[in-house]
N, C-alpha and C. Protein backbone atom coordinates (compact mmCIF):
# COMPACT_ATOMS: atom_id res chain seq x y z
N UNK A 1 0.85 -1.17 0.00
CA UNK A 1 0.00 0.00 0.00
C UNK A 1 0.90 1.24 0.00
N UNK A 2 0.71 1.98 -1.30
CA UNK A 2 1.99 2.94 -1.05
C UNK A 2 1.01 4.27 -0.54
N UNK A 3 1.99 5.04 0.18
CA UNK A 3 1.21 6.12 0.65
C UNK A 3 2.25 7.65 0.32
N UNK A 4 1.52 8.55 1.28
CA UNK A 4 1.86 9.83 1.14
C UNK A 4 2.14 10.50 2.65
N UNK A 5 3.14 10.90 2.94
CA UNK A 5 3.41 11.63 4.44
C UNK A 5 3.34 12.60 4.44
N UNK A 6 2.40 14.19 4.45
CA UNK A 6 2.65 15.40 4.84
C UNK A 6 3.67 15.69 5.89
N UNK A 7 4.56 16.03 5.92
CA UNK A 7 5.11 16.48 7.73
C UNK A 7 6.40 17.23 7.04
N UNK A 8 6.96 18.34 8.14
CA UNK A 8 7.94 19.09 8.40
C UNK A 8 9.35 18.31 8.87
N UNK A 9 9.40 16.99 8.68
CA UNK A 9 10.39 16.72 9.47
C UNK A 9 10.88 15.09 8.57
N UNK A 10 11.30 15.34 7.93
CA UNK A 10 11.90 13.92 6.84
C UNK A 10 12.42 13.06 7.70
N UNK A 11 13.60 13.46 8.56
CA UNK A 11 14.36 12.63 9.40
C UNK A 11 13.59 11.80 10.34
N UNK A 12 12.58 12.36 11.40
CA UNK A 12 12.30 11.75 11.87
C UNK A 12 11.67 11.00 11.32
N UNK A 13 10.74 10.94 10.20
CA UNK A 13 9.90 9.97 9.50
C UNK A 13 10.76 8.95 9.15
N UNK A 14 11.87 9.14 8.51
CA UNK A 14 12.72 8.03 8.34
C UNK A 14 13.21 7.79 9.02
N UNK A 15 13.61 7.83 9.96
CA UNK A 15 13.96 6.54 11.47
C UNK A 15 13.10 6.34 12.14
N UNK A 16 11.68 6.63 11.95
CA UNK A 16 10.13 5.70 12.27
C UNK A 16 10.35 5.10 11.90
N UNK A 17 10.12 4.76 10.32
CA UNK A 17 9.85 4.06 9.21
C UNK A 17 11.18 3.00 8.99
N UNK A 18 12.14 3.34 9.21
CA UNK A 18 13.52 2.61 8.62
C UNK A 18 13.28 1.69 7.36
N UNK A 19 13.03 2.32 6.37
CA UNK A 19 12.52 1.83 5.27
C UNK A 19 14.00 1.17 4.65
N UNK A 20 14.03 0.10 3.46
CA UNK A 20 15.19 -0.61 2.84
C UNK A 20 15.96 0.71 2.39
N UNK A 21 15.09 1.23 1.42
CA UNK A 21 15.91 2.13 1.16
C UNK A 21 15.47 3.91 1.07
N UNK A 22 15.99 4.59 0.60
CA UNK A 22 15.91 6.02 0.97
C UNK A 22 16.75 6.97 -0.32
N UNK A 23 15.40 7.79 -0.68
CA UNK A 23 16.17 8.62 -1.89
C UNK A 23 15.81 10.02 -1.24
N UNK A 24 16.70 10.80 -0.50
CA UNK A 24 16.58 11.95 -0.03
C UNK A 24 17.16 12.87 -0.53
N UNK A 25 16.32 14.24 -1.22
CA UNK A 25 17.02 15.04 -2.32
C UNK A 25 16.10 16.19 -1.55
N UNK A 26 17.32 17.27 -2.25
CA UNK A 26 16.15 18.54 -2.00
C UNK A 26 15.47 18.84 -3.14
N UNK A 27 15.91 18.47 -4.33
CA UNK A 27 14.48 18.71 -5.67
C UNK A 27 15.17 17.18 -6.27
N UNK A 28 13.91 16.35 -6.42
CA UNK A 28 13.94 14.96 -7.17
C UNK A 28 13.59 15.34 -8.76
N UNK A 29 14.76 14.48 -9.56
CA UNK A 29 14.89 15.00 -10.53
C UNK A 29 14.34 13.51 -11.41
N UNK A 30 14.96 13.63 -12.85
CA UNK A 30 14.29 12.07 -13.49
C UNK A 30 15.77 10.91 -13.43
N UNK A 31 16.53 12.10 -13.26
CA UNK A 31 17.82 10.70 -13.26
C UNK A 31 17.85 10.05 -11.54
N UNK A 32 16.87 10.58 -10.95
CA UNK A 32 16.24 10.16 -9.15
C UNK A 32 15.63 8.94 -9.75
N UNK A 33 14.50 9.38 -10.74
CA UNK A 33 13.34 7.97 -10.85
C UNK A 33 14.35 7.20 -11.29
N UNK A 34 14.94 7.30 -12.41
CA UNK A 34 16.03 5.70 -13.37
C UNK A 34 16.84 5.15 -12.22
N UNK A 35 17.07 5.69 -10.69
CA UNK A 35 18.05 5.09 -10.09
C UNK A 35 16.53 4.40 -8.96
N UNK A 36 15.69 5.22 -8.58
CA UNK A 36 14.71 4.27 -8.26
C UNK A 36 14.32 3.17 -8.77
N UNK A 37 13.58 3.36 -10.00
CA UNK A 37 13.62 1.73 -10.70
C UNK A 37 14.29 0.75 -10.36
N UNK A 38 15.90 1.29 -11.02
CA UNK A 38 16.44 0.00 -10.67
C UNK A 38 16.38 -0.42 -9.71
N UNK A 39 16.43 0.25 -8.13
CA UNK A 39 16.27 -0.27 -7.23
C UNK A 39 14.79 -1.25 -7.17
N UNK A 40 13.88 -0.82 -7.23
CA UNK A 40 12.81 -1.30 -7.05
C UNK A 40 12.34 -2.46 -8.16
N UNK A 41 13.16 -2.48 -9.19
CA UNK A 41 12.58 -3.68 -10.31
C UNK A 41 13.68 -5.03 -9.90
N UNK A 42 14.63 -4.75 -8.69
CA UNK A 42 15.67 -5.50 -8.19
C UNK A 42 14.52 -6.52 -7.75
N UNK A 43 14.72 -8.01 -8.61
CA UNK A 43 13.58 -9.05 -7.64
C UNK A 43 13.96 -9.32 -6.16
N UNK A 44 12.92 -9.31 -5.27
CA UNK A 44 13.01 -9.95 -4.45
C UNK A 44 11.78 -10.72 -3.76
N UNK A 45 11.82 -11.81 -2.57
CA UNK A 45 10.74 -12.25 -2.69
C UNK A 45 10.00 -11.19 -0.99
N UNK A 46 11.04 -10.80 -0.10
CA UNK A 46 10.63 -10.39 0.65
C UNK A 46 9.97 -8.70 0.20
N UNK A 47 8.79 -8.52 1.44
CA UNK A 47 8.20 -6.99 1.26
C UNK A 47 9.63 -6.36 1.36
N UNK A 48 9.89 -5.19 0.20
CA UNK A 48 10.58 -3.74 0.25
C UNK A 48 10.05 -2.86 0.40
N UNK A 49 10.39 -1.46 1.33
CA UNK A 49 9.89 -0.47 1.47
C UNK A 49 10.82 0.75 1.20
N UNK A 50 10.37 1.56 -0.20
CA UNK A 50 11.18 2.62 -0.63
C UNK A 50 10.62 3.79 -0.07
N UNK A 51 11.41 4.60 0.15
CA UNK A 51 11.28 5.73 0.76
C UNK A 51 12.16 7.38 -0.51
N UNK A 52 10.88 8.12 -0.44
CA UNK A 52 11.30 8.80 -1.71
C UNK A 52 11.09 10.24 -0.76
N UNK A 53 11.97 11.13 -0.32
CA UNK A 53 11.66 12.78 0.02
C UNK A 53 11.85 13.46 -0.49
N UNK A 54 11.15 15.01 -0.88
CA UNK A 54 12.22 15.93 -1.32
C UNK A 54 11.74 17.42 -1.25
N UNK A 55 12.25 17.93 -0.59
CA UNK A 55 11.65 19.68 -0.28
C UNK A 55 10.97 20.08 -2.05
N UNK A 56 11.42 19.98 -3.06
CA UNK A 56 10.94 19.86 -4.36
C UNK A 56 10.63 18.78 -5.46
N UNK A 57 9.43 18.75 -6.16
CA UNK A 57 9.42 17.39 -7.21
C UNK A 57 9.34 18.03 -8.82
N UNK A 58 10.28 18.02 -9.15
CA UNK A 58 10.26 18.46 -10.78
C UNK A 58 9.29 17.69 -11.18
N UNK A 59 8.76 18.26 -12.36
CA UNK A 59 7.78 17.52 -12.99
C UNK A 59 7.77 16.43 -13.87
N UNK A 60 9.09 16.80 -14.53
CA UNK A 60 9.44 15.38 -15.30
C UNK A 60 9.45 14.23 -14.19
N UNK A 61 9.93 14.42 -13.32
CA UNK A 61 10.14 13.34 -12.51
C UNK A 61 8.91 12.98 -11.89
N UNK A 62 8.03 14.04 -11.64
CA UNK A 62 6.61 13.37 -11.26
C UNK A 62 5.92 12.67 -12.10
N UNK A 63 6.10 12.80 -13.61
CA UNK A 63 5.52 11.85 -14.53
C UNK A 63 6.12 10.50 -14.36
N UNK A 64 7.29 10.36 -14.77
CA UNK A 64 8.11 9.25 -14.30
C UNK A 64 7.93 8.09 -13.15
N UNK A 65 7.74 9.01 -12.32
CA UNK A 65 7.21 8.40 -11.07
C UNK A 65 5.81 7.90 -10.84
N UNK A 66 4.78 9.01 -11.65
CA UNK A 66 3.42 8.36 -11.93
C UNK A 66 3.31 6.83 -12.40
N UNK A 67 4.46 6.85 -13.55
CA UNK A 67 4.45 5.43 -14.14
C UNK A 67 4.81 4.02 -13.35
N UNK A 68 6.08 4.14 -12.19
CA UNK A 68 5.63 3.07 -11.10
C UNK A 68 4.78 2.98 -10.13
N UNK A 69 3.98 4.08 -9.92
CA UNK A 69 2.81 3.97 -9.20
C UNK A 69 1.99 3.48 -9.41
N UNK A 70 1.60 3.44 -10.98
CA UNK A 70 0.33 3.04 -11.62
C UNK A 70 0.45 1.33 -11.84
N UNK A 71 2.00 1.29 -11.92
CA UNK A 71 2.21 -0.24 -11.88
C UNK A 71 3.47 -0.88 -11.37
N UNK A 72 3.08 -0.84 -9.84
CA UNK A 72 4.13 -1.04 -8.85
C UNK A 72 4.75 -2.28 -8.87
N UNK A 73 6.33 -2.41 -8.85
CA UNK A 73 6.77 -3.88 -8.63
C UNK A 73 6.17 -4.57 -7.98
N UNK A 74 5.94 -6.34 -7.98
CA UNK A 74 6.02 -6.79 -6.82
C UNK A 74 6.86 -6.89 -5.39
N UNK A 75 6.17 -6.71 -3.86
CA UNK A 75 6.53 -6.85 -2.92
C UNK A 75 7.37 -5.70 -2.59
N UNK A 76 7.03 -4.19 -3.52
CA UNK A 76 7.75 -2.98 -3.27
C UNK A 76 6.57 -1.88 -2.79
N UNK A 77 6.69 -1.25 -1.66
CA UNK A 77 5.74 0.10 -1.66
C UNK A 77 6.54 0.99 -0.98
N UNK A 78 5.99 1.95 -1.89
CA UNK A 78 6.51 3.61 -2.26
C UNK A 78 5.87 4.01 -0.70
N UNK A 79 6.78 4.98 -0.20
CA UNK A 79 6.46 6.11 0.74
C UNK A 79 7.30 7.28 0.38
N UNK A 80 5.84 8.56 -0.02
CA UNK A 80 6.66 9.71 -0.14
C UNK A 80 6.64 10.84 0.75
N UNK A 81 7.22 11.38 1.06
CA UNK A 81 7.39 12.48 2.56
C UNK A 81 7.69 13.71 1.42
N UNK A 82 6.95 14.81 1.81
CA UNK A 82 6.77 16.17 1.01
C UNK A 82 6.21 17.26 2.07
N UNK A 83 6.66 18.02 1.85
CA UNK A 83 6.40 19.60 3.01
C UNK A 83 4.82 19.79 2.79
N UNK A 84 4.34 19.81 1.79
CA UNK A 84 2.83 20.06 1.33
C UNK A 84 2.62 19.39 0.23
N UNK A 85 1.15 18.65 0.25
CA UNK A 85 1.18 18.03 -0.52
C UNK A 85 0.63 18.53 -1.98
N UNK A 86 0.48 19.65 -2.41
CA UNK A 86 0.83 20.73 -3.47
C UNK A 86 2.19 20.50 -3.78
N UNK A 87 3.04 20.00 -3.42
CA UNK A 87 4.46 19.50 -3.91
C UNK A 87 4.21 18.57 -4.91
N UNK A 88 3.03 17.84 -5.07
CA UNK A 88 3.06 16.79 -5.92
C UNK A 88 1.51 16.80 -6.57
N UNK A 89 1.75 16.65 -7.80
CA UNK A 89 0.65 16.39 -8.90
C UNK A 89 -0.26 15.81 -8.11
N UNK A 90 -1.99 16.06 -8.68
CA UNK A 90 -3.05 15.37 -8.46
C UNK A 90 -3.32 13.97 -8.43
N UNK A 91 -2.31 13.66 -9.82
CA UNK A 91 -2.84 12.54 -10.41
C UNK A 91 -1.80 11.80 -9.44
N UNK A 92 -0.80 12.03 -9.14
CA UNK A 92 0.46 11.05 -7.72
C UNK A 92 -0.57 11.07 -6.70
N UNK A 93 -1.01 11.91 -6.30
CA UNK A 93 -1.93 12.03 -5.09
C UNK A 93 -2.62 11.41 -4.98
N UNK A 94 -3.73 10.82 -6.26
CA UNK A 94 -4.87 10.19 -6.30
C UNK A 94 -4.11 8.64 -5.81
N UNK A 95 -3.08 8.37 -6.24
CA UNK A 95 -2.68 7.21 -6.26
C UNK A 95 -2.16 6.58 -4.75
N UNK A 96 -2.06 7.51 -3.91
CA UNK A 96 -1.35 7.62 -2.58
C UNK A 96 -2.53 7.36 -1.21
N UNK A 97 -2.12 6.79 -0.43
CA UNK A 97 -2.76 7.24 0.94
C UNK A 97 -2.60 7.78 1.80
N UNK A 98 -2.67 9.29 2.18
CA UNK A 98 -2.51 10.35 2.46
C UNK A 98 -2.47 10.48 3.76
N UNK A 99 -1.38 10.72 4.61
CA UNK A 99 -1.21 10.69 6.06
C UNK A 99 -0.46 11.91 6.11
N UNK A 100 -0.75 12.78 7.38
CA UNK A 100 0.40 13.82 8.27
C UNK A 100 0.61 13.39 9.64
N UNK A 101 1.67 13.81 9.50
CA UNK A 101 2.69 14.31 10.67
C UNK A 101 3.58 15.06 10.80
N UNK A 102 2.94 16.17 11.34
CA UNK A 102 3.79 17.49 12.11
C UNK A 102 4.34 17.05 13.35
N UNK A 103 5.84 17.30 13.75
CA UNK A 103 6.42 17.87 14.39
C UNK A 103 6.55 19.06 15.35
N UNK A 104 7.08 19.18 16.67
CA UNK A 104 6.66 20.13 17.29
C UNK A 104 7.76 20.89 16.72
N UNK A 105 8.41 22.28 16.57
CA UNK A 105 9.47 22.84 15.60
C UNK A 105 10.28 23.57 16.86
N UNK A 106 11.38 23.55 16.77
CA UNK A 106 12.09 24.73 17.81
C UNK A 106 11.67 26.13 17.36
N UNK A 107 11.56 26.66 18.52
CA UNK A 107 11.46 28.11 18.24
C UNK A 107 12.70 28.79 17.44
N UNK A 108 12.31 29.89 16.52
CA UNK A 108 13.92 30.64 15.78
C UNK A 108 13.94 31.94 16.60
N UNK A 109 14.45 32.26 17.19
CA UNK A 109 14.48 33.21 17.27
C UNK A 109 16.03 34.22 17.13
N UNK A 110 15.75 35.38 16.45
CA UNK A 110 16.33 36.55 15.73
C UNK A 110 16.74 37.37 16.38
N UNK A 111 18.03 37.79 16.26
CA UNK A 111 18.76 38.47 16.88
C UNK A 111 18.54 39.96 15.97
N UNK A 112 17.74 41.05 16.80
CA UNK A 112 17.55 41.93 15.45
C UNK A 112 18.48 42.80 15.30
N UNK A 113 19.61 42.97 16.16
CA UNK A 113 20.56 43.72 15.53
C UNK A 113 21.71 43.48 14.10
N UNK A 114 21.20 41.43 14.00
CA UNK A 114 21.91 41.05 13.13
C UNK A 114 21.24 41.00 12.09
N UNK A 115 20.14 41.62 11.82
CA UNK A 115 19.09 41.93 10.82
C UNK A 115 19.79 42.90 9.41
N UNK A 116 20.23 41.68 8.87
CA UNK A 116 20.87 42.89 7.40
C UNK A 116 20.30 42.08 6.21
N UNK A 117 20.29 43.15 5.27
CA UNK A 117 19.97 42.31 3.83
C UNK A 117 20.56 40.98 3.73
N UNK A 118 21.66 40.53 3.96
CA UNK A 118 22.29 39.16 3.23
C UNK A 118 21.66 38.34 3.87
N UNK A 119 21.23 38.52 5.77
CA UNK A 119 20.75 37.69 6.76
C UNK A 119 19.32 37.52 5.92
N UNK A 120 18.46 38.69 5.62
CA UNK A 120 17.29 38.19 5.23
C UNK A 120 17.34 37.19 3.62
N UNK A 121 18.18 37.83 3.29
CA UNK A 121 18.08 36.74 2.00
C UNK A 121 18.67 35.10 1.83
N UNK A 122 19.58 35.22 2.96
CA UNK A 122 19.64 33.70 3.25
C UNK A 122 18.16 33.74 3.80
N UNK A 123 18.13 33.64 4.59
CA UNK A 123 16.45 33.31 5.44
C UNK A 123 15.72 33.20 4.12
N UNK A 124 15.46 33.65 2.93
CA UNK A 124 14.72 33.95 2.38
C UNK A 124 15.42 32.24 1.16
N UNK A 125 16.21 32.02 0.81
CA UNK A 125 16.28 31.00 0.10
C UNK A 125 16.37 29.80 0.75
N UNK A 126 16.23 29.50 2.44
CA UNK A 126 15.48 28.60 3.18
C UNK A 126 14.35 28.14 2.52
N UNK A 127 13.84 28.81 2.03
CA UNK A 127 11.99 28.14 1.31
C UNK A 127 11.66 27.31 2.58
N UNK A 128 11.54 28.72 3.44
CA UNK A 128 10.90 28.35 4.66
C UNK A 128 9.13 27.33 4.55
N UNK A 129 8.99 26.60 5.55
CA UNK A 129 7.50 26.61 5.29
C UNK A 129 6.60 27.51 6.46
N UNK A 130 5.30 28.05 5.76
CA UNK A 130 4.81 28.83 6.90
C UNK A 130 4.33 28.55 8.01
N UNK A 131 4.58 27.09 8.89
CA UNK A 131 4.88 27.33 10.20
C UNK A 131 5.87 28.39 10.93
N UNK A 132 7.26 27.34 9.96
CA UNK A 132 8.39 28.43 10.45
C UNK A 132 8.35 29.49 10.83
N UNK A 133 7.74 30.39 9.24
CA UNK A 133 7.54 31.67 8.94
C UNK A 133 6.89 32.50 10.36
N UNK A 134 5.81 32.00 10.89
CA UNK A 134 4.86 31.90 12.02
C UNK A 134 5.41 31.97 13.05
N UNK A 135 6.46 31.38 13.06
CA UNK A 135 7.58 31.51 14.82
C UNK A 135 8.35 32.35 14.69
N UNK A 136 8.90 32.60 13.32
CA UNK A 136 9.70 33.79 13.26
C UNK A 136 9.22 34.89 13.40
N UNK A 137 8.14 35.40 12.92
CA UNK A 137 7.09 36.47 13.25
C UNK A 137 7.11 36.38 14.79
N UNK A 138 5.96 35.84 15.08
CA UNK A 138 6.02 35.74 16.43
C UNK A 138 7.50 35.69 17.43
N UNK A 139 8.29 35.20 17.38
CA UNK A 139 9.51 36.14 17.71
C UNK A 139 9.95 37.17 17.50
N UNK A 140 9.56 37.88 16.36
CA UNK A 140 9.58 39.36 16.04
C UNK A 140 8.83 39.91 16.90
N UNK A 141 7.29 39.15 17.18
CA UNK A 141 5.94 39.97 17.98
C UNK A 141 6.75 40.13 19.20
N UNK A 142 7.46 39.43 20.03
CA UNK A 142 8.37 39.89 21.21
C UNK A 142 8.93 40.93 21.61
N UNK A 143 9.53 40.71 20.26
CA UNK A 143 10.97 42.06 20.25
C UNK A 143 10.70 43.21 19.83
N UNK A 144 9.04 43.67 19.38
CA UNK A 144 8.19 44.55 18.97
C UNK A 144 8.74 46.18 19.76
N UNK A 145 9.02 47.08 19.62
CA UNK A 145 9.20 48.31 20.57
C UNK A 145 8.74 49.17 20.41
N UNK A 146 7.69 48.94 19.16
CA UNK A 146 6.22 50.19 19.27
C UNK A 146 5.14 49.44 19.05
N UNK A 147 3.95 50.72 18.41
CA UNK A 147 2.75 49.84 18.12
C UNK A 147 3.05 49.34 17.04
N UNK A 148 3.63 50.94 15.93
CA UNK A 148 3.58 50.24 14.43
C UNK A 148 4.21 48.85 14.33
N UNK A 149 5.11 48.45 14.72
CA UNK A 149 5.74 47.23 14.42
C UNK A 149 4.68 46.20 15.50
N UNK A 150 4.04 46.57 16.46
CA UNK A 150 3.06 44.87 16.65
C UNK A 150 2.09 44.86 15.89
N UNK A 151 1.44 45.90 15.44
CA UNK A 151 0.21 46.23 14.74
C UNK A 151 0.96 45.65 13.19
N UNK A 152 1.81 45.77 12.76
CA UNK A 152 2.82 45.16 11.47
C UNK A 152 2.64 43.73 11.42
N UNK A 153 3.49 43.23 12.43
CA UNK A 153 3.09 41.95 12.52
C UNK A 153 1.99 40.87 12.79
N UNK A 154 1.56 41.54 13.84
CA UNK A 154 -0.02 41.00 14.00
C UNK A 154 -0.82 41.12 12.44
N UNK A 155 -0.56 41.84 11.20
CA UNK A 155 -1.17 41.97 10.02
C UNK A 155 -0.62 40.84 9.49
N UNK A 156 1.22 40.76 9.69
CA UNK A 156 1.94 40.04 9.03
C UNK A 156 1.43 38.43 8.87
N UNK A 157 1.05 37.87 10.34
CA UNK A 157 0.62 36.62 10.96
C UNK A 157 -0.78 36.54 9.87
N UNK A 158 -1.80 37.38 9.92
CA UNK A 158 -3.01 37.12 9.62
C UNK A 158 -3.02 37.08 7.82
N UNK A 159 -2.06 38.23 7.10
CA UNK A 159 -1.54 37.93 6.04
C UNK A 159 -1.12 36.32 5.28
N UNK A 160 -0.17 35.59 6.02
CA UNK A 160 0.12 34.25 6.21
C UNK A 160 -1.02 33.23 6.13
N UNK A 161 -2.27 33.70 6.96
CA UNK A 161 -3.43 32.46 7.11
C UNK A 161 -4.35 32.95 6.11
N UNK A 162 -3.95 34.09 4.87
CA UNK A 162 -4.84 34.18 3.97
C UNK A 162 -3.90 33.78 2.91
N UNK A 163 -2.81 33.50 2.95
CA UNK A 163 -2.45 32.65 1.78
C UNK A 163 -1.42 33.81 1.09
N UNK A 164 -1.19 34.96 1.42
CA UNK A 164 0.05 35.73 0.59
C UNK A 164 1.16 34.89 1.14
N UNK A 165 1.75 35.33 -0.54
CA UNK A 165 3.21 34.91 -0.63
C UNK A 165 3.82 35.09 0.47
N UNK A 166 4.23 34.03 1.44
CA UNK A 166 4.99 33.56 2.61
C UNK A 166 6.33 34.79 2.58
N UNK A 167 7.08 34.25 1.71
CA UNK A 167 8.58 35.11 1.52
C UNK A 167 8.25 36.83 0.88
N UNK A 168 7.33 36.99 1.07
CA UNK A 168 6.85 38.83 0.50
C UNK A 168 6.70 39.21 2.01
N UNK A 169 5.78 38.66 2.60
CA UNK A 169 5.13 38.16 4.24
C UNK A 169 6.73 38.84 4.98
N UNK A 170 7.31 37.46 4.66
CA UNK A 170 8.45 37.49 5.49
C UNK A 170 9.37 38.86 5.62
N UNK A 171 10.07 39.16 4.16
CA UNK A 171 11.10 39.60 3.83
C UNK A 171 10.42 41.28 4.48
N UNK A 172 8.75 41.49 4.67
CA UNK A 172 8.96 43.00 4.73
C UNK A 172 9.00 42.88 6.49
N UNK A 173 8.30 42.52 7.04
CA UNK A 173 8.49 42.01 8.29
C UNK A 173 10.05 42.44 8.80
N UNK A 174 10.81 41.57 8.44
CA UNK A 174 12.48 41.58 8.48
C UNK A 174 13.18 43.22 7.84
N UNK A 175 12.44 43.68 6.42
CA UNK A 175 13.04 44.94 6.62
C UNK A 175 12.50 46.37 7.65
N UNK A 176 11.21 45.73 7.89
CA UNK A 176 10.52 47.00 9.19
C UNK A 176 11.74 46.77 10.43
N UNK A 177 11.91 45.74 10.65
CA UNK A 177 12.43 45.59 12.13
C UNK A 177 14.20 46.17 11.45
N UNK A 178 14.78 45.70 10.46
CA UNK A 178 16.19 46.51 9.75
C UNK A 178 15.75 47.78 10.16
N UNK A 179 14.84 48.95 9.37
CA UNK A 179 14.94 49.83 9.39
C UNK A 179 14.62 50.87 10.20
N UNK A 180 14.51 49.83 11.70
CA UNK A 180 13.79 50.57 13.10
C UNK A 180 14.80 50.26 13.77
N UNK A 181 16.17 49.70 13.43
CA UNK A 181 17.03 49.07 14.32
C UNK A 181 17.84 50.29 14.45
């Protein structure tokens, strides 16, 4: 029964799971699927359990991958772990049985004097997910030292649960608190 893992936390899923094997990438590409196959068209008579993650799924490779889903080796099932499951095509999805697990996350918290452009733009090619995003704010809501900046963030937070761009969210957040420092 191959399935689908929502959750923030790959690692721990894979030392739940201790699956045979493990293709952990940060974007799964198609030369990912040709090295899957082979693994998985490897006969054997005992159950295998592949384990596929990846903060990104190119699309070629989601087609690719559609194709052993639709007709899985024997005694092999797929588990895929993805940040959201908008990471992956409909038609993978349909094929999956769809489970989460979140993680409780450490708090981040920001040192705002070290608040400079390069700091936010690393932060910013994190491709945070918006939990994160959410603690980092809210650690900002702390370190707040007027209204405008809680009244900022408190928008910032509620911004986030309507669905704007996370890293627009983020990055002005981070330059209010730069340019009050």
């Amino acid at each position: 029964m191959n399935k689908l893992i929502i959750t923030n936390d790959f690692e721990k899923i894979i030392n739940e799971i201790k699956p045979n094997e493990v293709f952990l990438k940060d974007e799964l590409k198609i030369e990912d699927i040709e090295e899957i196959k082979k693994v998985s068209f490897l006969t054997d008579k005992n159950k295998k359990t592949i384990l596929i993650a990846a903060n990104k799924y190119n699309i070629y490779a989601q087609n690719a991958l559609l194709k052993i889903l639709e007709e899985p080796p024997k005694n092999i099932e797929f588990i895929i772990l993805a940040k959201s499951k908008y990471n992956l095509l409909d038609t993978i999805r349909s094929r999956l049985i769809e489970e989460k697990k979140f993680f409780q996350q450490e708090e981040k918290s920001i040192k705002i004097d070290k608040i400079t452009n390069s700091f936010i733009l690393e932060l910013l090619k994190k491709d945070l997910e918006k939990d994160e995003i959410k603690l980092i704010l809210k650690d900002l809501l702390k370190k707040a030292k007027n209204e405008e900046e809680l009244k900022f963030i408190n928008d910032a937070l509620m911004m986030l649960e309507l669905n704007i761009d996370k890293k627009a969210v983020l990055s002005t957040a981070l330059l209010l608190f730069k340019e009050n420092i």
